[in-house]
N, C-alpha and C. Protein backbone atom coordinates (compact mmCIF):
# COMPACT_ATOMS: atom_id res chain seq x y z
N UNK A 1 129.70 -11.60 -105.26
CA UNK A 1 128.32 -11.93 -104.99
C UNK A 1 128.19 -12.74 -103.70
N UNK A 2 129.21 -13.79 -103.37
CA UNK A 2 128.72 -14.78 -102.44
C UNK A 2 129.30 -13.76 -101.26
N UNK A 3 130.26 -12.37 -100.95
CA UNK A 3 130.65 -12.18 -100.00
C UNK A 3 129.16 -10.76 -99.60
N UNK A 4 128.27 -10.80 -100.35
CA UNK A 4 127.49 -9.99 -100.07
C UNK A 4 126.23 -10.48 -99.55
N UNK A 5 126.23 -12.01 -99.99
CA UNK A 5 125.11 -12.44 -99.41
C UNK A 5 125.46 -12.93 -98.21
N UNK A 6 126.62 -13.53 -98.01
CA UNK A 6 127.45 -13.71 -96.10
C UNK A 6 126.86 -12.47 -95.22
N UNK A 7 127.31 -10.96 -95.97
CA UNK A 7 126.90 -10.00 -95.44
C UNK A 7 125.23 -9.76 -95.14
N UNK A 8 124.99 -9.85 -96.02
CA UNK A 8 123.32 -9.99 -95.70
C UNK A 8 123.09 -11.00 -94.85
N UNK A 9 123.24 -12.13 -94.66
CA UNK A 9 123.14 -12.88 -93.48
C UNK A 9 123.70 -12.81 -92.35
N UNK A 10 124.85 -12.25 -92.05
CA UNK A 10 125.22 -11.75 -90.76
C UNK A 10 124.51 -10.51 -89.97
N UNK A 11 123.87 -9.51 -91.18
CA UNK A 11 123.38 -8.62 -90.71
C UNK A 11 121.98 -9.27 -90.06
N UNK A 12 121.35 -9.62 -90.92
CA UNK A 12 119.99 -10.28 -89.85
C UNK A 12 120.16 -11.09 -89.10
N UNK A 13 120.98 -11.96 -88.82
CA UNK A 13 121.11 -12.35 -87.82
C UNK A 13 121.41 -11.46 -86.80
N UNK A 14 122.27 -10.72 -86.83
CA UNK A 14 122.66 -9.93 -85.66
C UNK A 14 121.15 -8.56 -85.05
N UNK A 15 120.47 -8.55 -85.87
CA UNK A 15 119.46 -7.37 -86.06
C UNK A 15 117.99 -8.61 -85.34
N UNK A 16 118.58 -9.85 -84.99
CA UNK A 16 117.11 -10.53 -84.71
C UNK A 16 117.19 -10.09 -83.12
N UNK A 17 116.23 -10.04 -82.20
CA UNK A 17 116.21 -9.93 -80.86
C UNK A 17 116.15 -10.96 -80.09
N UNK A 18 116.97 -10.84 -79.03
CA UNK A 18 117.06 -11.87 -78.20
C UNK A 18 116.06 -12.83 -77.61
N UNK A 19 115.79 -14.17 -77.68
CA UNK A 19 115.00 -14.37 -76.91
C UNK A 19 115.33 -14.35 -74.96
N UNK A 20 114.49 -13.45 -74.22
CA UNK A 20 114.64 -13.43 -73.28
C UNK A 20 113.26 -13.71 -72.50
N UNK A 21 113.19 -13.51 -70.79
CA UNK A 21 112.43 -14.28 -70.06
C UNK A 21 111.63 -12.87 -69.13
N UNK A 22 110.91 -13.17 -69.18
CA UNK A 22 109.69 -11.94 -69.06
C UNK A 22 109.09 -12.58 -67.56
N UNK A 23 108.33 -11.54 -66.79
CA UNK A 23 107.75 -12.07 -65.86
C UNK A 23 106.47 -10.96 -65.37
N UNK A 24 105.68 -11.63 -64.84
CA UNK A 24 104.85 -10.55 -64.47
C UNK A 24 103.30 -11.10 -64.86
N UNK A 25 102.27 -10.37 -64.45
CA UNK A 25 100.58 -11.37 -64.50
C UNK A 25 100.08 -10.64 -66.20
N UNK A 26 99.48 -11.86 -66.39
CA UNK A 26 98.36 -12.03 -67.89
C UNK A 26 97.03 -11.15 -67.03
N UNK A 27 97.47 -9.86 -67.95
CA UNK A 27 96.22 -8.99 -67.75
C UNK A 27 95.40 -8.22 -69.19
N UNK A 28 94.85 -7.68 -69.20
CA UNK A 28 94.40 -6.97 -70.41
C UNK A 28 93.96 -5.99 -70.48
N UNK A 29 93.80 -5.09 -71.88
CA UNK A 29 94.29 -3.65 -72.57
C UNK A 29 93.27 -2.90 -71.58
N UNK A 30 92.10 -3.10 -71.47
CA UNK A 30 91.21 -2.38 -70.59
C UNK A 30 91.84 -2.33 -68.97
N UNK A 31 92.43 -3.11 -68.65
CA UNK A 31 92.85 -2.83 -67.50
C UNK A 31 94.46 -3.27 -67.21
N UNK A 32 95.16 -2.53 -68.31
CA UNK A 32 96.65 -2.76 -68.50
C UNK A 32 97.45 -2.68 -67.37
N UNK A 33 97.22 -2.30 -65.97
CA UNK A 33 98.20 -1.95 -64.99
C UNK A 33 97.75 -3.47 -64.29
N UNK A 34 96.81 -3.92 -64.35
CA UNK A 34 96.76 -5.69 -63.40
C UNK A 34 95.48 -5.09 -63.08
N UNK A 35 94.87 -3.81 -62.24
CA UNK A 35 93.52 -3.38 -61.21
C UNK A 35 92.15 -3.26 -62.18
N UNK A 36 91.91 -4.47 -62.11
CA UNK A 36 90.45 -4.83 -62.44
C UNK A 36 89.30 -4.25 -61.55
N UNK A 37 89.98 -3.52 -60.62
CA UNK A 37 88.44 -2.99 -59.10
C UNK A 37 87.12 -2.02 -60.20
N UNK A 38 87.93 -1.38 -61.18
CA UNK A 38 87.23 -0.48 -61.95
C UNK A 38 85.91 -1.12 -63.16
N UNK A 39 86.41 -2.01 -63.38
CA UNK A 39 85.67 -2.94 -64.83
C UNK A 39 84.49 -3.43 -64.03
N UNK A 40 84.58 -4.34 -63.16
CA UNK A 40 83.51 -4.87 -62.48
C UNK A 40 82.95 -6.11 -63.22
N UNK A 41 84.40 -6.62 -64.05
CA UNK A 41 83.42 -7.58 -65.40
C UNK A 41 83.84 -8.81 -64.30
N UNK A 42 83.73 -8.91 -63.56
CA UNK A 42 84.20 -10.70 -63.08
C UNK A 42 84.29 -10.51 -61.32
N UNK A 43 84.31 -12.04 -60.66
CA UNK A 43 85.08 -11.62 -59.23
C UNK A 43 86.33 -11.77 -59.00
N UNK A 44 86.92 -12.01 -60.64
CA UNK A 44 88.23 -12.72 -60.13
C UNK A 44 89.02 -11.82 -61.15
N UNK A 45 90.25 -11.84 -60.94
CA UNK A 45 90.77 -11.07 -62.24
C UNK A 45 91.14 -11.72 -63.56
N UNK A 46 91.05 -13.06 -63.39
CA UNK A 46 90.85 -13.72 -64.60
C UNK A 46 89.70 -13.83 -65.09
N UNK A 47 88.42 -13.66 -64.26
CA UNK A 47 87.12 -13.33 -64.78
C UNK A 47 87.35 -12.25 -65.28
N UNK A 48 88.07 -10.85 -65.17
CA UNK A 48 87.31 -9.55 -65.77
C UNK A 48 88.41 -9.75 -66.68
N UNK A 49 89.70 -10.40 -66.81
CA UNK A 49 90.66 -10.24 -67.95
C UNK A 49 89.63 -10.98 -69.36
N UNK A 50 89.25 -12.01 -69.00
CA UNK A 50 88.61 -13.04 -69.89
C UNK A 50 87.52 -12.24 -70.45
N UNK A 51 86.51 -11.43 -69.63
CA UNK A 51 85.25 -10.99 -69.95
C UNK A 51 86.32 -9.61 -70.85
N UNK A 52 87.03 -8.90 -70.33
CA UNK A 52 86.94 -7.84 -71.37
C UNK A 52 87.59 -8.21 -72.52
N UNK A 53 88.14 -9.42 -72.15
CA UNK A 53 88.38 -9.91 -74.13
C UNK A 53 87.32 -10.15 -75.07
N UNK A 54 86.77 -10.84 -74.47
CA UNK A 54 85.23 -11.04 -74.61
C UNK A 54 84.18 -10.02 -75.66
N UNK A 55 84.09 -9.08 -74.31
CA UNK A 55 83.19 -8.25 -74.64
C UNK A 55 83.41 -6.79 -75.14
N UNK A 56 84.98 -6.45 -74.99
CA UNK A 56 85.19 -5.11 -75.33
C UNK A 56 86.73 -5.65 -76.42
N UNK A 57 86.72 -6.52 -76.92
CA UNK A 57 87.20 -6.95 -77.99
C UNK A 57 88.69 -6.07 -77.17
N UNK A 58 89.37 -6.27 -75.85
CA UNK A 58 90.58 -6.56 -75.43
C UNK A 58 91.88 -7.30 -75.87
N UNK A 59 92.71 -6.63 -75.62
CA UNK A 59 93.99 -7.84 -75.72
C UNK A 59 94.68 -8.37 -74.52
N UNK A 60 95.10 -9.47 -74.33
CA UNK A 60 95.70 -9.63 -72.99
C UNK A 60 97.23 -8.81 -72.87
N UNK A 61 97.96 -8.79 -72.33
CA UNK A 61 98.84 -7.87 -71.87
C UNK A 61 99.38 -9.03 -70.79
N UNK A 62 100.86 -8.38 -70.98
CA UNK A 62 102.14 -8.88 -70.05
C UNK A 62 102.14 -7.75 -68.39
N UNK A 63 102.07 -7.57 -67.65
CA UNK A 63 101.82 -6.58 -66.85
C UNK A 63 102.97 -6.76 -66.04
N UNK A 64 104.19 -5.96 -65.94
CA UNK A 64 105.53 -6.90 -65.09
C UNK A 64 105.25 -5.77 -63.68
N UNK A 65 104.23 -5.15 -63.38
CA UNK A 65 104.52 -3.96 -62.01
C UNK A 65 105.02 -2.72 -62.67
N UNK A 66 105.82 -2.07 -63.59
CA UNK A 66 105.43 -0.89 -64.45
C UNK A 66 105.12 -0.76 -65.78
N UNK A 67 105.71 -1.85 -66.59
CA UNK A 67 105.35 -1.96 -68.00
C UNK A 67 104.33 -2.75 -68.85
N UNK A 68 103.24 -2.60 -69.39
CA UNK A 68 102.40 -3.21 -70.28
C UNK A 68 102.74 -3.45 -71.69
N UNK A 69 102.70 -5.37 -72.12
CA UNK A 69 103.19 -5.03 -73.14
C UNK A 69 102.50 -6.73 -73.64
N UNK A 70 102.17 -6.45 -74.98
CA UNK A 70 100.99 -6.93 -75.79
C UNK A 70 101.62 -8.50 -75.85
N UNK A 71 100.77 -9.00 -76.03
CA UNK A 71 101.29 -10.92 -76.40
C UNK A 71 101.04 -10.99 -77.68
N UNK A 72 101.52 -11.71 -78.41
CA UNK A 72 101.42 -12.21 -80.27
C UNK A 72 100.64 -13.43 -79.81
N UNK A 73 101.09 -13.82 -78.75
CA UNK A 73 99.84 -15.82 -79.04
C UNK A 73 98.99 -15.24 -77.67
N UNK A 74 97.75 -14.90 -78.30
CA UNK A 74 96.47 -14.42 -77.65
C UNK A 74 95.94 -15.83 -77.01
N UNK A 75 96.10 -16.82 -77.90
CA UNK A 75 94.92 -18.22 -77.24
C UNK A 75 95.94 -19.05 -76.17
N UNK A 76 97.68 -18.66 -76.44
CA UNK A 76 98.32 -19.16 -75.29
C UNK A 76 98.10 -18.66 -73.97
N UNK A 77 97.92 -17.41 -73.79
CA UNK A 77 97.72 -16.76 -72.80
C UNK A 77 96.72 -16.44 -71.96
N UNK A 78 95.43 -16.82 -73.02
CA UNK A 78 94.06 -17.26 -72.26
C UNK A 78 93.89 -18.04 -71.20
N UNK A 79 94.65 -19.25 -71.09
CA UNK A 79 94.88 -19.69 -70.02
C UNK A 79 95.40 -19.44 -68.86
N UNK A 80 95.85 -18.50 -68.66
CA UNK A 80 96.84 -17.78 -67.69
C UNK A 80 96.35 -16.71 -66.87
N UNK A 81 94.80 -16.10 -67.92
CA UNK A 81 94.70 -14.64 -67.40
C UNK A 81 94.18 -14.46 -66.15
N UNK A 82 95.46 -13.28 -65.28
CA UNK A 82 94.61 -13.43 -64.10
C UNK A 82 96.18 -13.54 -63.16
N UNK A 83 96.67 -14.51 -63.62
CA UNK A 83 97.85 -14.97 -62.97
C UNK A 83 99.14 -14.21 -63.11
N UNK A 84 100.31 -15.20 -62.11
CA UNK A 84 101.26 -14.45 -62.39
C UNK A 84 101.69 -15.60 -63.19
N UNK A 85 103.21 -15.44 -64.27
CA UNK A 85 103.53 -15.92 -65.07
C UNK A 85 104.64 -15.42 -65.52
N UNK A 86 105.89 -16.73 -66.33
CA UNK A 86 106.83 -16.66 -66.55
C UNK A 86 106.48 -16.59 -68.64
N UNK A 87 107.03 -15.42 -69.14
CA UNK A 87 106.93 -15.71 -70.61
C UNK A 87 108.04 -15.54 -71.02
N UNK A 88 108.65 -16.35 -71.79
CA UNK A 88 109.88 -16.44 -72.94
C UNK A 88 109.75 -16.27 -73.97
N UNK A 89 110.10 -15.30 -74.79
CA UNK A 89 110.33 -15.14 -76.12
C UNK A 89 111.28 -13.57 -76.45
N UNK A 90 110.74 -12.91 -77.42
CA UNK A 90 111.46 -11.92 -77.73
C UNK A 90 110.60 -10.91 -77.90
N UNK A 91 111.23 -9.42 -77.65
CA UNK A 91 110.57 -8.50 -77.84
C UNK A 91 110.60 -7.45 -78.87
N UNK A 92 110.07 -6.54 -78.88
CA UNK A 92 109.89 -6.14 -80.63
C UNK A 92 110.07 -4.91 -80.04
N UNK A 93 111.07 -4.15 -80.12
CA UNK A 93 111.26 -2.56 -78.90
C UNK A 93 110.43 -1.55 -79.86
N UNK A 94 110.06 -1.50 -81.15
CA UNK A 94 109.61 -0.68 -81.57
C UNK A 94 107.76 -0.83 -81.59
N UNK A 95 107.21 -2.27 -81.20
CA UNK A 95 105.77 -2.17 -81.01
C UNK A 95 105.46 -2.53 -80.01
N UNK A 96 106.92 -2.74 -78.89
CA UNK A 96 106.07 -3.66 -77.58
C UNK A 96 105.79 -4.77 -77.64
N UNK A 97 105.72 -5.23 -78.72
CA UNK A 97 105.01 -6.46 -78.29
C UNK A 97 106.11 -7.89 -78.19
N UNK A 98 105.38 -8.90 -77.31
CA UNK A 98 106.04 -9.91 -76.95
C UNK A 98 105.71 -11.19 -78.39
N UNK A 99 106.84 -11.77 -78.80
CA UNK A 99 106.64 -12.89 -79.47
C UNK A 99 106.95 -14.03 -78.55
N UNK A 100 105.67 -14.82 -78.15
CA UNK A 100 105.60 -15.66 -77.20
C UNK A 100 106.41 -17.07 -77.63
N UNK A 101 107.30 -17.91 -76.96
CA UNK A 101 108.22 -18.67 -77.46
C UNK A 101 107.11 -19.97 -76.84
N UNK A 102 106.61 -19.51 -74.99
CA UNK A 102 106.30 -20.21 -73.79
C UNK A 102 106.08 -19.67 -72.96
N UNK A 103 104.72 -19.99 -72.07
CA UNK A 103 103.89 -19.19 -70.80
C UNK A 103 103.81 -20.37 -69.55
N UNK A 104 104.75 -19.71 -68.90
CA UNK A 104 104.09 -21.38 -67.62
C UNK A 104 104.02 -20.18 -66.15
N UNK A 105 102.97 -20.33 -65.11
CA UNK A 105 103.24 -19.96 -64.39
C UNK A 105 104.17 -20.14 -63.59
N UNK A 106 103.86 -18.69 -63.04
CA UNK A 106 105.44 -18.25 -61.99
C UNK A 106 105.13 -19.43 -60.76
N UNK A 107 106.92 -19.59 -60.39
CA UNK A 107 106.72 -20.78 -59.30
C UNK A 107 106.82 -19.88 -58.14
């Protein structure tokens, strides 16, 4: 019994994902590539990231220059949108999405 539950605990541990360090601007689902020129919701791109959360019930998004990929802490990243930015945590390869550890902008 006790060498099966060792086993069961080695296995999830080994099956958890790394936390690693992400980079790239707080943008959102309506305009997942960063180019807000199309939305017209703001003058800034943290204006149209913010407004289409807002108003078209958006998610913010990790945008690294080819890949879009979803944030789990939505109200951490509110602050950010628009910018470029460093995020740490782990990623989930089967939904994309980022489990946010920490968001500080890029230096």
């Amino acid at each position: 019994m006790l060498t099966a539950i060792v086993a069961l605990v080695l296995a999830l541990l080994q099956t958890a994902p790394p936390v690693r360090t992400f980079a790239g601007v707080i943008t959102d689902s309506e305009c997942a590539d960063g180019n807000h020129s199309g939305m017209h919701m703001g003058d800034t791109a943290a204006e149209c990231a913010k407004a289409c959360v807002d108003y078209h019930q958006a998610t913010l998004l990790l945008y690294d220059g080819t890949t879009s990929r979803r944030l789990d802490d939505q109200k951490a990243a509110t602050p950010f949108a628009g910018q470029k930015v460093t995020v740490v945590g782990t990623l989930d390869d089967a939904t994309g999405v980022i489990t946010v550890k920490s968001i500080a902008a890029a230096k």
